[in-house]
C-alpha atoms as a PDB file:
ATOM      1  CA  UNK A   1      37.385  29.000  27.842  1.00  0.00           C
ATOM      2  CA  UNK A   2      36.864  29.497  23.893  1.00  0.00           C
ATOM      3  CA  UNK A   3      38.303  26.877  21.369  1.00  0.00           C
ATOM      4  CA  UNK A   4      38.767  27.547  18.001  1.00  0.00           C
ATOM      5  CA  UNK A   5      40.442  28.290  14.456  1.00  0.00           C
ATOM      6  CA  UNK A   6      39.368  30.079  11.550  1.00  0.00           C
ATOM      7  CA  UNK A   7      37.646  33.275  10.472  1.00  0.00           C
ATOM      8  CA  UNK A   8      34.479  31.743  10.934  1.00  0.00           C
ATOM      9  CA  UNK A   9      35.270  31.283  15.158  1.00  0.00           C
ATOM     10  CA  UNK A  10      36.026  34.748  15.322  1.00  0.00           C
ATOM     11  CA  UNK A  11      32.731  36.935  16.009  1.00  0.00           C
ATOM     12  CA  UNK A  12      31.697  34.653  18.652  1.00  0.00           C
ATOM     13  CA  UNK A  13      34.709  35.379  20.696  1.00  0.00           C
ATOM     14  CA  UNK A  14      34.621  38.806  20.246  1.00  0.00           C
ATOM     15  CA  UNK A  15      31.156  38.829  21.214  1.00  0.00           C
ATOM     16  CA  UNK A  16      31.760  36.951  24.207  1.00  0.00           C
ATOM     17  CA  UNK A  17      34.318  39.499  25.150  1.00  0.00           C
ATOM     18  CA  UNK A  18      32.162  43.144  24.320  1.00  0.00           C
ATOM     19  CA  UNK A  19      29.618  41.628  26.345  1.00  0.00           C
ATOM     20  CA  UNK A  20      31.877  41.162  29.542  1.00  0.00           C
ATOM     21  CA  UNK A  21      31.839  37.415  29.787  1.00  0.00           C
ATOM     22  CA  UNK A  22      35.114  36.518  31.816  1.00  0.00           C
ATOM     23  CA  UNK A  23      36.963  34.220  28.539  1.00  0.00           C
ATOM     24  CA  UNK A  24      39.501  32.930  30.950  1.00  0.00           C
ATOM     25  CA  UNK A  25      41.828  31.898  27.536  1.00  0.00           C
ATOM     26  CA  UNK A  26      41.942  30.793  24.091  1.00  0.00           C
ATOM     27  CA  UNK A  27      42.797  27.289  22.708  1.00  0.00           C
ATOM     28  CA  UNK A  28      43.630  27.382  19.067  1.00  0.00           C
ATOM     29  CA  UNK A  29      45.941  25.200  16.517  1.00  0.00           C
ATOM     30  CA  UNK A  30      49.931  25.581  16.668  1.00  0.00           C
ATOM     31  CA  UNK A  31      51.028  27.700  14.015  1.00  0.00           C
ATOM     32  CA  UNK A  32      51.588  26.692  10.779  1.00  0.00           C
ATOM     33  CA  UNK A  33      54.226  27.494   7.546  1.00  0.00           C
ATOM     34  CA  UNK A  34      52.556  28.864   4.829  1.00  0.00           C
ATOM     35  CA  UNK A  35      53.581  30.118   1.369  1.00  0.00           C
ATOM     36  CA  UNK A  36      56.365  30.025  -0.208  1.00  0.00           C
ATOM     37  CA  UNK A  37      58.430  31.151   2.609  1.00  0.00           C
ATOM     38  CA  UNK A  38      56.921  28.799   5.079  1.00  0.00           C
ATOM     39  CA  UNK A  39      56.719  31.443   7.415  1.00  0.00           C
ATOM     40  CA  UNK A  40      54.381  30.680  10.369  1.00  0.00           C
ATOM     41  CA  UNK A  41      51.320  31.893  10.258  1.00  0.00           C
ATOM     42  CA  UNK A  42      48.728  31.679  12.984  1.00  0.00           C
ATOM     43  CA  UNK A  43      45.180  31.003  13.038  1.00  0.00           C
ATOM     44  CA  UNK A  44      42.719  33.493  12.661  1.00  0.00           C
ATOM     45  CA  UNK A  45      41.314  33.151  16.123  1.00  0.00           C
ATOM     46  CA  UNK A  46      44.601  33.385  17.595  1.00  0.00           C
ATOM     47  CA  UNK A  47      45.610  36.703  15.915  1.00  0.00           C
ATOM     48  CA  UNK A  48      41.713  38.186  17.399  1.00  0.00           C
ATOM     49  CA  UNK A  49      42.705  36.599  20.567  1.00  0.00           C
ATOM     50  CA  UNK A  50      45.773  38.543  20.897  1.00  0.00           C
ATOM     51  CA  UNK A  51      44.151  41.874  19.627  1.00  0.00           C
ATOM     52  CA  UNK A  52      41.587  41.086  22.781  1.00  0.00           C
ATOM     53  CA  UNK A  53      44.949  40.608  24.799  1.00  0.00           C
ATOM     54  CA  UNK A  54      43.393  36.962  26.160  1.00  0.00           C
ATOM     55  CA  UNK A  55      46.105  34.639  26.827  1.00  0.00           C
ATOM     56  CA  UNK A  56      46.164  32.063  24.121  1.00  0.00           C
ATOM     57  CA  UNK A  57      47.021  27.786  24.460  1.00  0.00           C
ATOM     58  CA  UNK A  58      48.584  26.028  21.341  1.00  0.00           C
ATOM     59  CA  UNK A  59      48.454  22.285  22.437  1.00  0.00           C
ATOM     60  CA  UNK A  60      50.065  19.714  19.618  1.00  0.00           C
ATOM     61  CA  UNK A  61      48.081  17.428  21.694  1.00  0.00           C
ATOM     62  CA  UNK A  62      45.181  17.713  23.576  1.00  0.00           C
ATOM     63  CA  UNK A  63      45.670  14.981  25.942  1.00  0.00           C
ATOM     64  CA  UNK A  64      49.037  16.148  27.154  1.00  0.00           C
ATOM     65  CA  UNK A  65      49.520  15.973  30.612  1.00  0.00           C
ATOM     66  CA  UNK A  66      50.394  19.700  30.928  1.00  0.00           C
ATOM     67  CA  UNK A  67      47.930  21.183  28.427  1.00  0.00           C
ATOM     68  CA  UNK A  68      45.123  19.787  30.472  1.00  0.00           C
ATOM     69  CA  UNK A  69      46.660  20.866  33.810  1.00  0.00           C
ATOM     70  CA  UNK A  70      46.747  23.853  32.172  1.00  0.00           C
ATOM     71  CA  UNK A  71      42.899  23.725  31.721  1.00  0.00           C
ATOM     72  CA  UNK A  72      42.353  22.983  35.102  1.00  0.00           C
ATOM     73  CA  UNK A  73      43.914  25.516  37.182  1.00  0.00           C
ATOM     74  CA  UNK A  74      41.892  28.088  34.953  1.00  0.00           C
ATOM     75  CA  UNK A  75      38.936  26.894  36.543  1.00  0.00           C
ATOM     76  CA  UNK A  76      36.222  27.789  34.106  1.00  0.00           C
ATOM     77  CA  UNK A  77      32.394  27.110  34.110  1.00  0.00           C
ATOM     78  CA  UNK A  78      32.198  26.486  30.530  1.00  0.00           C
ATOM     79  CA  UNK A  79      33.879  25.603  27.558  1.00  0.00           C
ATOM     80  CA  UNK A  80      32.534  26.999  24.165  1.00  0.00           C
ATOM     81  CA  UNK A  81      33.619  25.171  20.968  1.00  0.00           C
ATOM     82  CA  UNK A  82      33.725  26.789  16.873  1.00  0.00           C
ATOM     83  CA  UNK A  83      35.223  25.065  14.308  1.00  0.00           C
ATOM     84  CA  UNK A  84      38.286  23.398  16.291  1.00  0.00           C
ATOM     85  CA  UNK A  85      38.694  20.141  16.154  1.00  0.00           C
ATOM     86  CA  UNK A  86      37.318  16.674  17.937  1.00  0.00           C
ATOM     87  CA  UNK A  87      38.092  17.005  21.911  1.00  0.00           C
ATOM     88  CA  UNK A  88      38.423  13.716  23.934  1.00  0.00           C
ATOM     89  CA  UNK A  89      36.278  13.102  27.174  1.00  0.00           C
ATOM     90  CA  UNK A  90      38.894  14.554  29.428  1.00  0.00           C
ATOM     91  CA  UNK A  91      38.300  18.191  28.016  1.00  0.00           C
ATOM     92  CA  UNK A  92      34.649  18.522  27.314  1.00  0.00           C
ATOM     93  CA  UNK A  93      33.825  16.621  30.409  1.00  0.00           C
ATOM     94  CA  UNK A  94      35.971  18.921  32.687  1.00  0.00           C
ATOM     95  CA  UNK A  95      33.630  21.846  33.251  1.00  0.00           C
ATOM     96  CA  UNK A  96      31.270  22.563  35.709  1.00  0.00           C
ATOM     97  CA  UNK A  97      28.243  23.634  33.095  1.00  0.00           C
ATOM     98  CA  UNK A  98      29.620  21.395  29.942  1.00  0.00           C
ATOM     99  CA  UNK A  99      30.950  22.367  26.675  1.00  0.00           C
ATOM    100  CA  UNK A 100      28.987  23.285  23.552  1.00  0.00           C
ATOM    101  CA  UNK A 101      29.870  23.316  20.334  1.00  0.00           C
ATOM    102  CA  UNK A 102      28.329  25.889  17.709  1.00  0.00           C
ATOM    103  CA  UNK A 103      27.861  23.899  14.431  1.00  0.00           C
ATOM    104  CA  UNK A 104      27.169  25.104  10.546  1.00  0.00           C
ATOM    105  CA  UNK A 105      23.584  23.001  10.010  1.00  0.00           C
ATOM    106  CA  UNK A 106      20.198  22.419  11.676  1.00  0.00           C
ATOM    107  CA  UNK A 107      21.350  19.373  13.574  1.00  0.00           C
ATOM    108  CA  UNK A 108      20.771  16.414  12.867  1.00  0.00           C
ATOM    109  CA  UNK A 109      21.005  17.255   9.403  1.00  0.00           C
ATOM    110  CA  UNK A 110      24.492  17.621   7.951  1.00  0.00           C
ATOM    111  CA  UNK A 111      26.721  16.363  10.810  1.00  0.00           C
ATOM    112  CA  UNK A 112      30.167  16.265   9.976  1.00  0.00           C
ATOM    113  CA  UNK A 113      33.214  18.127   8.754  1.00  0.00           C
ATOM    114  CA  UNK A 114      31.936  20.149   5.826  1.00  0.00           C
ATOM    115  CA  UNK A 115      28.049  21.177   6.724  1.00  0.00           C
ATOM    116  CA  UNK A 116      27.811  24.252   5.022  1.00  0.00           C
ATOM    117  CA  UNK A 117      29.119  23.200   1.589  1.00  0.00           C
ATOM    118  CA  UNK A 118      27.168  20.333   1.509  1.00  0.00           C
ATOM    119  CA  UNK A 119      24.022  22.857   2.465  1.00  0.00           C
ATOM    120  CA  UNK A 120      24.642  24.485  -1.325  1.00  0.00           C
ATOM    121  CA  UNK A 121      25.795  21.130  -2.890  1.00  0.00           C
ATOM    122  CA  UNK A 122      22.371  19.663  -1.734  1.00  0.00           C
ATOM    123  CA  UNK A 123      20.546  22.292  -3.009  1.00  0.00           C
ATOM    124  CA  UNK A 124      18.773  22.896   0.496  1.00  0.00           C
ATOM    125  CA  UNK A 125      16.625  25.824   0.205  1.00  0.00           C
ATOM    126  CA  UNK A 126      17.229  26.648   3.923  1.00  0.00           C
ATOM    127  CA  UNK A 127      20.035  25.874   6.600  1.00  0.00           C
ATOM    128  CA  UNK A 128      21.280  27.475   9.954  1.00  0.00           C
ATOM    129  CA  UNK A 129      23.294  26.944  13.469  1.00  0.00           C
ATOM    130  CA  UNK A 130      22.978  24.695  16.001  1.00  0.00           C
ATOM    131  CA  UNK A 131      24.414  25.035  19.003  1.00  0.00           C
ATOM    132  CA  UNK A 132      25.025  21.193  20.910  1.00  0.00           C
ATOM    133  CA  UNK A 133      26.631  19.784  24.667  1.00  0.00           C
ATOM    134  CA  UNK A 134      29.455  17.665  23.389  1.00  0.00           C
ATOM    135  CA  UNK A 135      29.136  13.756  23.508  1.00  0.00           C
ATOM    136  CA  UNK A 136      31.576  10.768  22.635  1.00  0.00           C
ATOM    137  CA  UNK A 137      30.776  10.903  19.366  1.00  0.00           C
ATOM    138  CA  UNK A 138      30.857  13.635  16.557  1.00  0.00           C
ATOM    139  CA  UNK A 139      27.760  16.045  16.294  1.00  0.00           C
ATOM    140  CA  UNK A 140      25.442  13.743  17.926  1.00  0.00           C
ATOM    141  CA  UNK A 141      25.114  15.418  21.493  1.00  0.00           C
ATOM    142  CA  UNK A 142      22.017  17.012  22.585  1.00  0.00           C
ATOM    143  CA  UNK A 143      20.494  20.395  21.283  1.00  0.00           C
ATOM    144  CA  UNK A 144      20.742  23.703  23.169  1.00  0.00           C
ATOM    145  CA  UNK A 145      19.566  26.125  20.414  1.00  0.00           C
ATOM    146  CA  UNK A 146      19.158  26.541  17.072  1.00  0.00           C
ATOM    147  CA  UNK A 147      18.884  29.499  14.288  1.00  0.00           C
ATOM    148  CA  UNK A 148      17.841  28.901  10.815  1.00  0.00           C
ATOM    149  CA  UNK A 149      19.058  31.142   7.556  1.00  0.00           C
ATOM    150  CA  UNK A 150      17.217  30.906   3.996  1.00  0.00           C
ATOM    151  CA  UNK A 151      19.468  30.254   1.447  1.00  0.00           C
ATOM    152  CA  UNK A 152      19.584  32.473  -1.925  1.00  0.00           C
ATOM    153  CA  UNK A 153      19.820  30.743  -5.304  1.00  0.00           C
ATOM    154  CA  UNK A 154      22.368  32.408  -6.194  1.00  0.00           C
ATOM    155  CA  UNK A 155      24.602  31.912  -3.466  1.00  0.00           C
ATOM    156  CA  UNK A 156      28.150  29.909  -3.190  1.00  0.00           C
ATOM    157  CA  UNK A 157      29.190  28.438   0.258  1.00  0.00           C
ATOM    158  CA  UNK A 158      31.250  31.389   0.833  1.00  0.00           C
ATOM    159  CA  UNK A 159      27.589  33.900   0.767  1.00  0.00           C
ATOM    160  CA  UNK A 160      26.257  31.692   2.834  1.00  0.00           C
ATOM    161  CA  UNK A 161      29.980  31.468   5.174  1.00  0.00           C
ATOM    162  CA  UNK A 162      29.121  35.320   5.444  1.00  0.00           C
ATOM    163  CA  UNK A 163      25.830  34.906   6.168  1.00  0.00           C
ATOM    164  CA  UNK A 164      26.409  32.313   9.089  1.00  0.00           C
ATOM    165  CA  UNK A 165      28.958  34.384  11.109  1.00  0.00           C
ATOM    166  CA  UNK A 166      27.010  36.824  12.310  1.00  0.00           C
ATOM    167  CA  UNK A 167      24.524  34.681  13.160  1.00  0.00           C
ATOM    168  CA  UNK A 168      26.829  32.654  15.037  1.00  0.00           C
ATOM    169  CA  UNK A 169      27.520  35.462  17.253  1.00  0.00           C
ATOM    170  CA  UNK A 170      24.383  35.740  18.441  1.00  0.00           C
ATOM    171  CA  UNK A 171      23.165  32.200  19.148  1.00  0.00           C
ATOM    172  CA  UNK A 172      26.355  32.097  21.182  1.00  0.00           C
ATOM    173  CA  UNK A 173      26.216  34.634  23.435  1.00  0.00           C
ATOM    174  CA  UNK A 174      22.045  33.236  23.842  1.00  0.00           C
ATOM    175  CA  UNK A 175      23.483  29.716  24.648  1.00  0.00           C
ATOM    176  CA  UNK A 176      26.166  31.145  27.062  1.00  0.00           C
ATOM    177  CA  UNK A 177      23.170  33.158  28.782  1.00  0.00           C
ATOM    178  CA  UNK A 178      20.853  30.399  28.760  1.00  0.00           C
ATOM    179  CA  UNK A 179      23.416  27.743  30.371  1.00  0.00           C
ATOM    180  CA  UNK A 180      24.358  30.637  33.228  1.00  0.00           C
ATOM    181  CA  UNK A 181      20.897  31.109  34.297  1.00  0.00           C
ATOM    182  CA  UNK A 182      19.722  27.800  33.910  1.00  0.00           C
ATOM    183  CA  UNK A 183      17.206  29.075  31.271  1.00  0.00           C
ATOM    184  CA  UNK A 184      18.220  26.227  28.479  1.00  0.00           C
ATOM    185  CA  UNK A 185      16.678  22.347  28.392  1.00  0.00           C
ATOM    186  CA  UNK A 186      18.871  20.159  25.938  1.00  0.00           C
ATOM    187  CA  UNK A 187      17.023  17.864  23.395  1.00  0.00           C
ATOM    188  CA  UNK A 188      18.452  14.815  21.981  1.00  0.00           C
ATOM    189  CA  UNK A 189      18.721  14.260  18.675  1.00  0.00           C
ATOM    190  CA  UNK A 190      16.595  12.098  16.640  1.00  0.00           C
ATOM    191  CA  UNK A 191      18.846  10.105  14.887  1.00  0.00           C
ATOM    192  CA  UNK A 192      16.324   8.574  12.278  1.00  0.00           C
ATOM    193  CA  UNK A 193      16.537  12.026  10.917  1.00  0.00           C
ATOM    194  CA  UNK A 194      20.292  12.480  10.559  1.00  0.00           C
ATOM    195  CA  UNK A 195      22.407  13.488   6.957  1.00  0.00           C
ATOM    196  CA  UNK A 196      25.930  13.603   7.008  1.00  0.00           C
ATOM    197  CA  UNK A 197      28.436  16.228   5.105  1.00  0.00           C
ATOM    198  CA  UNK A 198      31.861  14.307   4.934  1.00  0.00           C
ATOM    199  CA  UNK A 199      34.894  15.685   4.671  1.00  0.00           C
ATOM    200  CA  UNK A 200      35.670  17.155   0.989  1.00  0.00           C
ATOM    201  CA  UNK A 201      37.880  15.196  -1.041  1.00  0.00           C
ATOM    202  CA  UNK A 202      39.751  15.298  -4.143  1.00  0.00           C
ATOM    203  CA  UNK A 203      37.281  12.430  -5.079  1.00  0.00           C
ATOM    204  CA  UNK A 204      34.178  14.245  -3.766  1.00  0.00           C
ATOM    205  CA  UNK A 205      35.381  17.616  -5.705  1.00  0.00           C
ATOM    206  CA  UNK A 206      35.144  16.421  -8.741  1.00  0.00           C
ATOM    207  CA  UNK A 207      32.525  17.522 -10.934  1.00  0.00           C
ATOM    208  CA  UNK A 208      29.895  14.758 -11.438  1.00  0.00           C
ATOM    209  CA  UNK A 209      28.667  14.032 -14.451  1.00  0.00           C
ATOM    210  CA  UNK A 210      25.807  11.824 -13.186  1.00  0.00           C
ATOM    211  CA  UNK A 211      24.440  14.973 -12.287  1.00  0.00           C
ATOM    212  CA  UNK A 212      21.699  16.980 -13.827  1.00  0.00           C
ATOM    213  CA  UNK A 213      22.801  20.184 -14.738  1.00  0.00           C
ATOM    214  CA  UNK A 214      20.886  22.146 -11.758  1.00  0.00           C
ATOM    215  CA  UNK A 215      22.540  19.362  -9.391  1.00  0.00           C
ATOM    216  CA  UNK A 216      25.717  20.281 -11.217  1.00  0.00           C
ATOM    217  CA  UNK A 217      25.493  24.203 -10.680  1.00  0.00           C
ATOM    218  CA  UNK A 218      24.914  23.282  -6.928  1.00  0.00           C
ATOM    219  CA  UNK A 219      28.036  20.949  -6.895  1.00  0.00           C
ATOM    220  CA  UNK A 220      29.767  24.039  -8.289  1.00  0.00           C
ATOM    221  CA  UNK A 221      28.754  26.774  -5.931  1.00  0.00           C
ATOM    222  CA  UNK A 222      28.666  24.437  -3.459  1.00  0.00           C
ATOM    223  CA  UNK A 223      32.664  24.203  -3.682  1.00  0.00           C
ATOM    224  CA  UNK A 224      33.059  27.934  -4.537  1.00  0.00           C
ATOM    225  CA  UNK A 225      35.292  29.509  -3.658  1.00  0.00           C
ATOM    226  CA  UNK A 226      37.566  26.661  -1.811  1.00  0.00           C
ATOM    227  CA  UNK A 227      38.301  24.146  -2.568  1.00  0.00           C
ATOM    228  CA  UNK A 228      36.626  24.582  -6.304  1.00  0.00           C
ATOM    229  CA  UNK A 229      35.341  21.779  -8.515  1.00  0.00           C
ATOM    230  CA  UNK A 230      37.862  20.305 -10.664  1.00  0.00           C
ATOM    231  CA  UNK A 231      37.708  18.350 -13.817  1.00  0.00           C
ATOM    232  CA  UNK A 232      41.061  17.690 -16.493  1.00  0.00           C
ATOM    233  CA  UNK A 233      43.240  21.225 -15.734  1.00  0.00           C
ATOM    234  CA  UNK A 234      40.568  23.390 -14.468  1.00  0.00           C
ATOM    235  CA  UNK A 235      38.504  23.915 -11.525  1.00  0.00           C
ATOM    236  CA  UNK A 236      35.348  25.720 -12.078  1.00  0.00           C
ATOM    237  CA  UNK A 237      34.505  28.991  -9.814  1.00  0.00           C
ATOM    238  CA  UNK A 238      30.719  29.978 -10.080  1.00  0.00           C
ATOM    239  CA  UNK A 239      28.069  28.340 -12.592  1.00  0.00           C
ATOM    240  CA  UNK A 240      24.696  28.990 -13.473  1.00  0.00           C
ATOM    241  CA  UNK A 241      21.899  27.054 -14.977  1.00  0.00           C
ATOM    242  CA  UNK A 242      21.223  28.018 -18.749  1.00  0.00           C
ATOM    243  CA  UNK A 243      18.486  27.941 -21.165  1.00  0.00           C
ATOM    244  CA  UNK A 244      20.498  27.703 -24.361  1.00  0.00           C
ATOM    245  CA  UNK A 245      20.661  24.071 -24.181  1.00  0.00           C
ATOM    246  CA  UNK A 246      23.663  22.332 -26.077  1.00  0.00           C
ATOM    247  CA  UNK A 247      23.340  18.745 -27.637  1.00  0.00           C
ATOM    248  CA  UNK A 248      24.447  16.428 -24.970  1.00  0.00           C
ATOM    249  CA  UNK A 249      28.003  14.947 -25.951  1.00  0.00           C
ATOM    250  CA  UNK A 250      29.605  12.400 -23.753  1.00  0.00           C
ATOM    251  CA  UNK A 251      33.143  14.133 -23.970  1.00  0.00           C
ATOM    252  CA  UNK A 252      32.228  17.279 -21.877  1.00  0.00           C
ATOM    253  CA  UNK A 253      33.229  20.738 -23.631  1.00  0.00           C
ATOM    254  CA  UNK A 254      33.949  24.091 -23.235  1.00  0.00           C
ATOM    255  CA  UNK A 255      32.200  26.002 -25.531  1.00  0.00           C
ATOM    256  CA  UNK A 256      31.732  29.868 -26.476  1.00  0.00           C
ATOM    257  CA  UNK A 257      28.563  31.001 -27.607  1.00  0.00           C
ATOM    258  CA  UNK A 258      28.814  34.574 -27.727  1.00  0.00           C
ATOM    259  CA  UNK A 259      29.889  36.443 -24.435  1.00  0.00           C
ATOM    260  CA  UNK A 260      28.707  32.996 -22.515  1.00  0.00           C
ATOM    261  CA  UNK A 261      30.511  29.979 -21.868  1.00  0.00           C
ATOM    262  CA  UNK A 262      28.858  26.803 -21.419  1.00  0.00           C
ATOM    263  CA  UNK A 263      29.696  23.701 -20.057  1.00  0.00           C
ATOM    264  CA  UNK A 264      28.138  20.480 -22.563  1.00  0.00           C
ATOM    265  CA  UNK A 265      28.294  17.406 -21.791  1.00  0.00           C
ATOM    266  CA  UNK A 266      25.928  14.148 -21.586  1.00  0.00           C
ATOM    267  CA  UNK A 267      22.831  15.365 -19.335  1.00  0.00           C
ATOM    268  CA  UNK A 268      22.818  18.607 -20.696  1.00  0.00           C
ATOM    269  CA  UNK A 269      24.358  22.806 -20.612  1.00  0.00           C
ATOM    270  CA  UNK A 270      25.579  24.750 -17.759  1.00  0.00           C
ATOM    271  CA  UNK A 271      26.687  28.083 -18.286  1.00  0.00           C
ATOM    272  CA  UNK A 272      29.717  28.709 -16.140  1.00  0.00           C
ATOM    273  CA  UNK A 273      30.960  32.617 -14.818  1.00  0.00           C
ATOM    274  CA  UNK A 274      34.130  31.848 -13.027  1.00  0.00           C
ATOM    275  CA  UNK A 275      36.734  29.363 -14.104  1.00  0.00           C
ATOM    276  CA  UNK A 276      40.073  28.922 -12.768  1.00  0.00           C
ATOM    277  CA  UNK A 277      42.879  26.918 -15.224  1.00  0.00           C
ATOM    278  CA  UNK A 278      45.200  25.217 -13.460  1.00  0.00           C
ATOM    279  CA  UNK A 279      48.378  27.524 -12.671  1.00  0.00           C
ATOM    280  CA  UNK A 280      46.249  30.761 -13.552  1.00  0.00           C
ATOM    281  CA  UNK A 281      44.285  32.924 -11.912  1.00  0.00           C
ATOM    282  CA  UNK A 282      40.673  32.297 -11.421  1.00  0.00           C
ATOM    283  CA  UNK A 283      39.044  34.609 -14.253  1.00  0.00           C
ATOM    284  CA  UNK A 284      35.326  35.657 -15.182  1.00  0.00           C
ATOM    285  CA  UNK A 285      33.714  33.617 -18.115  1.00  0.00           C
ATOM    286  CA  UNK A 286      34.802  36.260 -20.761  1.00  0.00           C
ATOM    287  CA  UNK A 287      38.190  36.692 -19.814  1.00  0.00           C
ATOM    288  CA  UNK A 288      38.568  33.105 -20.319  1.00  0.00           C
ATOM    289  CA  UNK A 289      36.514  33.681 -23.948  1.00  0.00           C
ATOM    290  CA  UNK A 290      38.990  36.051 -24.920  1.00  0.00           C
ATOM    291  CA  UNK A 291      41.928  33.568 -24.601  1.00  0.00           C
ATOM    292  CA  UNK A 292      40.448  31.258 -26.159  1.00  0.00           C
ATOM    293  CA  UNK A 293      41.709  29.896 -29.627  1.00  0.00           C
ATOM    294  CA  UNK A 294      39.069  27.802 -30.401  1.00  0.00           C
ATOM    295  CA  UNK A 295      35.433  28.153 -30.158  1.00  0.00           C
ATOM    296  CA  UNK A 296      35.182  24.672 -28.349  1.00  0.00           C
ATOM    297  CA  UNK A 297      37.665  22.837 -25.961  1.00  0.00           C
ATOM    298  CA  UNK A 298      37.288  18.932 -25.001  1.00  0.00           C
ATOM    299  CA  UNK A 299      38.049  18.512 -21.319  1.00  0.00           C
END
C-alpha cells in the first residue's frame, strides 16, 4: 500500500512498481478545484497511479469506517508513506511489517511540515532523507535508513526538491528490501538533538529584517520558488549576497545600480535576481530595472 500526494511522492512509487513489488493500491487526497474554472484537479500521485493502472483510494477521512475496511481486505505487509498527511493509529498500526514514512531531513533534525525549505533557510551546508516506522506522534518514530545530499550555495529549495527525488527513490526501494528480509534494525531518535521546520506562514514568509544579509539571501532561496518571500507588494524570487555594499537605511529600498538591483536596508545590501510584483509575473532583476521610473523605490 503507497500513500501519498505531490510530485515529490512520485518516483518512489514508480520505483516500487519497475521493480515488481506487489503495490496492492494507492491512497492519495480527494481531488481538488483549481484555477479559475475550479475544475478538479487531482494529485500528482494519483494521475502516476493511474498511468501504472493501480487502483487508487480518495478517503475525506481516514478513520471512516469503510475506508479502513477497505484497507483491510487488501491485506498488505506494509504500508509506505511520502508526503501525505498525519495517519491515526488505526492505519499505520494495521500492517503486518509497519509503515514507514520517507521524510525530507536527516531526522531528528528538521521534523515537521516544511524540512526542506527550512534546510536552505538555515543555511545548512548538508541535508538528506530519512526513512522512519510511524509513531503517535509526528516525525519522532524510530530510524530505518538514512541518505545524506550536500547542499550547493547557490541553490533554492526547489534545486534541492530536484535533488531529493531521486534520492528518495532509492532509499525506498532499500527500506522496502530491508523490512522484507529482515535485514533493517530501527534506531530511536535522540531527541536532545531534534530542530523543527514548522509549517510556512504568511508570518514566517516575510522577509526579516533582523537578518544579516547572508541569513537574508537564505530566507530568500529558502522560499524560492513557492511560496516566495514577501515584503509591501512584492515577493522576492532568487537573491544573492553582494559586495557593493549600500549605506544601511532603516526604510528598506529598491535600488538600481547599473544592470544590478539591490536590496538596502538597515543591516546591510543584497543583490536580488528574481522579483515577482504583486499581480505580475515573476521577472529577472533587469527586466524589473527596465520598468523602473526611478532609480530607487521605498518598500
Amino acid at each position: 500500500m503507497y500513500m501519498g500526494t505531490p510530485l515529490f511522492a512520485v518516483p518512489p512509487l514508480e520505483a516500487l512498481v519497475e521493480n515488481g513489488f506487489d503495490v496492492r493500491a494507492v491512497v492519495t487526497v480527494a481531488d481538488k478545484p483549481s484555477g479559475r474554472g475550479r475544475k478538479l484537479q487531482s494529485s500528482a500521485v494519483k494521475l502516476k497511479a493511474e498511468q501504472l493502472g493501480l487502483p487508487v483510494l480518495q478517503p475525506t477521512s481516514l478513520k471512516d469506517v469503510d475506508f479502513l475496511e477497505e484497507l483491510k481486505a487488501l491485506n498488505a505487509d506494509l504500508f509506505v508513506v511520502v508526503a501525505f498527511r498525519m495517519l491515526p493509529q488505526v492505519v499505520w498500526s494495521m500492517p503486518r511489517l509497519g509503515t514507514f514514512n520517507l521524510h525530507g531531513s536527516l531526522l531528528p533534525e528538521l521534523r515537521g511540515a516544511a524540512p526542506i525549505h527550512w534546510a536552505i533557510i538555515n543555511g545548512m551546508a548538508e541535508t538528506g532523507l530519512t526513512t522512519f516506522l510511524l509513531d503517535e506522534q509526528i516525525d519522532t518514530g524510530s530510524i530505518l535508513l538514512q541518505e545524506s545530499i550536500t547542499i550547493d550555495p547557490s541553490w533554492t529549495t526547489g534545486d534541492l526538491h530536484d535533488a531529493l527525488m531521486p534520492l528518495g527513490a532509492t532509499l525506498v526501494i532499500k527500506t522496502v528490501e530491508g523490512l522484507e528480509n529482515g535485514m533493517i534494525t530501527s534506531v530511536p531518535q535522540n531527541n536532545t538533538l531534534a530542530s523543527h521546520a514548522p509549517k510556512l506562514t504568511k508570518e514566517n514568509t516575510a522577509l526579516d529584517f533582523t537578518k544579516n544579509p547572508r541569513e537574508l539571501v537564505n530566507q530568500i532561496k529558502g522560499l524560492s520558488p513557492f511560496p516566495g518571500a514577501h515584503f509591501n507588494g512584492y515577493k522576492f524570487m532568487n537573491a544573492a549576497p553582494t559586495l557593493e555594499l549600500e549605506k544601511g537605511t532603516s526604510t528598506p529600498k529598491l535600488t538600481a545600480v547599473g544592470k544590478k538591483l539591490l536590496l538596502n536596508y538597515a543591516n546591510g545590501s543584497v543583490e536580488i535576481l528574481e522579483i515577482k510584483p504583486d499581480g505580475k509575473r515573476s521577472m529577472r532583476a533587469i527586466d524589473f530595472i527596465n520598468g523602473m521610473k526611478t532609480p530607487d523605490i521605498q518598500l
